[in-house]
Protein backbone atom coordinates (compact mmCIF):
# COMPACT_ATOMS: atom_id res chain seq x y z
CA UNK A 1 79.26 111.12 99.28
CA UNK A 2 81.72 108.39 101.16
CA UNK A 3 85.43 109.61 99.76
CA UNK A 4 88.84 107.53 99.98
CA UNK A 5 89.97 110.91 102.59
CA UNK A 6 87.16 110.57 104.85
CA UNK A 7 87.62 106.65 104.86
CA UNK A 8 90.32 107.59 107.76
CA UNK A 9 87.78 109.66 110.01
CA UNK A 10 85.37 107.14 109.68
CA UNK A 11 87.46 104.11 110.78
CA UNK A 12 88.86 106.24 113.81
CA UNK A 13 84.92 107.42 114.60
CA UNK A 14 84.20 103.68 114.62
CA UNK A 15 86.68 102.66 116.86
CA UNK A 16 85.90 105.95 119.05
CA UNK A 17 82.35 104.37 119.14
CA UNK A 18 83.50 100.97 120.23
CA UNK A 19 85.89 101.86 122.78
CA UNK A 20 83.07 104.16 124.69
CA UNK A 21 80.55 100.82 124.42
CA UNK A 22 83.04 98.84 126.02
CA UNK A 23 83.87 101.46 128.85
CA UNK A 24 80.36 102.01 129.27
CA UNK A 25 79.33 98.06 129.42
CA UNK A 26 82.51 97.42 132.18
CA UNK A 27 81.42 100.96 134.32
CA UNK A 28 84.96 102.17 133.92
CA UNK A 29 84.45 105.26 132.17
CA UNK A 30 86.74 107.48 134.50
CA UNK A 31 87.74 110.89 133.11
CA UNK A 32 85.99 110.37 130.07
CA UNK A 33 82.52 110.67 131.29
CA UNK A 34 83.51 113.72 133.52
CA UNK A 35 84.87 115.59 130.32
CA UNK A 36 83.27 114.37 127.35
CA UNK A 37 83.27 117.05 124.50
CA UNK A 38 87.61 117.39 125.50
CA UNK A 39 87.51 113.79 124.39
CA UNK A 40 85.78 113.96 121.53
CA UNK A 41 87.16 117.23 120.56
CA UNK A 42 90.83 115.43 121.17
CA UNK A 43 89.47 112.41 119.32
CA UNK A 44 88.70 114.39 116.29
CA UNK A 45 92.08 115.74 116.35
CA UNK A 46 93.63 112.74 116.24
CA UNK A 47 91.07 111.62 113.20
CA UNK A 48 92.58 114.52 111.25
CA UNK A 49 96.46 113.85 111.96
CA UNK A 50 95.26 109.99 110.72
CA UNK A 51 93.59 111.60 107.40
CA UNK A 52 96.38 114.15 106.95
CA UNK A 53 99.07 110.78 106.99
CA UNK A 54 97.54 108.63 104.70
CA UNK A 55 97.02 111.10 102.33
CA UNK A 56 100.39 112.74 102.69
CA UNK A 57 101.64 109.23 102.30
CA UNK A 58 100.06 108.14 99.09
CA UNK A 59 101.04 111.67 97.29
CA UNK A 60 102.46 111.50 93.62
């Protein structure tokens, strides 16, 4: 079941998604292509700092 605190990951898996079409459509893939789990495993980092903001900011 979709929940408001995965909305966050989501969004930022999205624009993950996007942003490795468009460097694989313009051949410019670079570093990412020669170390692709580091990326993703950075990228899911990042999706949890993102999560862990908006729900520390909308606290009571």
């Amino acid at each position: 079941m979709l929940t408001r605190q995965r909305l966050p990951d989501i969004i930022v898996i999205a624009v993950l998604g996007l942003f490795l079409i468009l460097l694989n459509y313009t051949g410019k893939t670079g570093i990412i292509s020669d170390f692709p789990f580091i990326f993703l495993l950075i990228m899911y980092f990042v999706g949890r700092a993102v999560t862990w903001y908006i729900i520390s900011q909308h606290e009571e």
